[in-house]
Protein backbone atom coordinates (compact mmCIF):
# COMPACT_ATOMS: atom_id res chain seq x y z
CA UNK A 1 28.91 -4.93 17.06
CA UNK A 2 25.52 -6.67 17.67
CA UNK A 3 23.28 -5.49 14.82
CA UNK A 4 20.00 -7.79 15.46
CA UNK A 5 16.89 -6.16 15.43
CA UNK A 6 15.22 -6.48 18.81
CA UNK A 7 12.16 -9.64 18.84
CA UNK A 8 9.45 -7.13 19.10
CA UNK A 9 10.27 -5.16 15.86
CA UNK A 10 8.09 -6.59 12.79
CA UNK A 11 9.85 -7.24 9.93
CA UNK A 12 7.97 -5.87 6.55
CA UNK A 13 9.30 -6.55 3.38
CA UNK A 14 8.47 -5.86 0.06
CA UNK A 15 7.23 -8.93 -1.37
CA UNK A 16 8.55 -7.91 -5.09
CA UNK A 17 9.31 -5.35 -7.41
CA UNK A 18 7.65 -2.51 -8.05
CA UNK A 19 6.76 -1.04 -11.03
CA UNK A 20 6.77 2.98 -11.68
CA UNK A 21 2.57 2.58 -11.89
CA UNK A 22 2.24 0.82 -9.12
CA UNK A 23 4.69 3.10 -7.26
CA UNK A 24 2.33 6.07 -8.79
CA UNK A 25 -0.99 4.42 -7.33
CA UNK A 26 1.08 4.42 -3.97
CA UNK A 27 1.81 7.76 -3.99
CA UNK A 28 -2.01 8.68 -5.26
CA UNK A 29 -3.87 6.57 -2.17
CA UNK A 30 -1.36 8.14 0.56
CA UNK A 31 -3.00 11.80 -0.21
CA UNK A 32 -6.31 10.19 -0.51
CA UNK A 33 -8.80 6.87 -1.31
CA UNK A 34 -9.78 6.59 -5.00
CA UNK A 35 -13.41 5.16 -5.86
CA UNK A 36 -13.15 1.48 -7.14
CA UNK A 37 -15.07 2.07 -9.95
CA UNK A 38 -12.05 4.44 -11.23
CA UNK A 39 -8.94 1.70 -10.42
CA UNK A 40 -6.62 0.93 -12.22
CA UNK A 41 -4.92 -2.84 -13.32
CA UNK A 42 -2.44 -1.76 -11.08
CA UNK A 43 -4.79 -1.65 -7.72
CA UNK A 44 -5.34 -5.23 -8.51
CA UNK A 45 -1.69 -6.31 -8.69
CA UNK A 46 -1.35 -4.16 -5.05
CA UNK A 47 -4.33 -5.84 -3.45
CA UNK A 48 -3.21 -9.11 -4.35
CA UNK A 49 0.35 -8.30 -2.49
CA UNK A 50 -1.50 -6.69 0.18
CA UNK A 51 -0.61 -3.37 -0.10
CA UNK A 52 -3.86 -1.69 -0.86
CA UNK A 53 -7.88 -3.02 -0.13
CA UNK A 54 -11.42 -2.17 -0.91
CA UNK A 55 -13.64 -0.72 1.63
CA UNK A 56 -17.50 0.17 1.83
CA UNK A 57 -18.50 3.18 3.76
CA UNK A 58 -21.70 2.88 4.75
CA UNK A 59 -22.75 5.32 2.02
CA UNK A 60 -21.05 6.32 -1.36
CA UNK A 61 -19.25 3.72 -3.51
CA UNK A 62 -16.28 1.13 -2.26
CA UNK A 63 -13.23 2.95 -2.00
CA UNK A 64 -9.73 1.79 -2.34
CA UNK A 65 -6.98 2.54 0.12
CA UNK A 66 -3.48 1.88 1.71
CA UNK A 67 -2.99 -1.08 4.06
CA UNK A 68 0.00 -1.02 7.15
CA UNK A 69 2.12 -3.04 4.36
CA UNK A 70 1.41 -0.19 1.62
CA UNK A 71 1.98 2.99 3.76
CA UNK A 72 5.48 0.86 4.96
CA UNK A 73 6.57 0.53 1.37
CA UNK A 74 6.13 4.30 1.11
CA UNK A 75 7.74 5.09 4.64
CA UNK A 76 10.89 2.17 2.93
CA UNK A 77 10.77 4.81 -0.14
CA UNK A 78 11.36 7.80 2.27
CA UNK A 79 7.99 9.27 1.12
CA UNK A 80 6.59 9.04 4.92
């Protein structure tokens, strides 16, 4: 039984361990972006692993949100 994943599937892992708050910030950006002012230690941990980033609209505060490697870790956690 050949169970290799075909060459055009990307492979996304999660880089560590989770903790229950970071797993709660997950599940808090997927409904919606939070303002940067009001983020936690834990948005710093996920932005470091890639999973979350800080964007400007062009008016309002920065907001923070999911990245591709933050809404897979959710989709891996049968959330999405």
């Amino acid at each position: 039984m050949n169970l290799r994943r075909p060459a055009s599937a990307p492979v996304r892992a999660i880089k560590r361990l989770l903790s229950h708050h970071e797993i709660a910030t997950l599940l808090l950006l997927l409904h919606a972006p939070i303002d940067a002012m009001a983020a936690t230690p834990d948005v710093a941990s996920l932005q470091e692993y890639g999973y979350v980033e800080i964007v400007s609209p062009d008016m309002g505060a920065p907001k923070v949100r999911l990245t591709e490697d933050g809404n897979a870790v959710l989709r891996g956690l049968g959330v999405k």
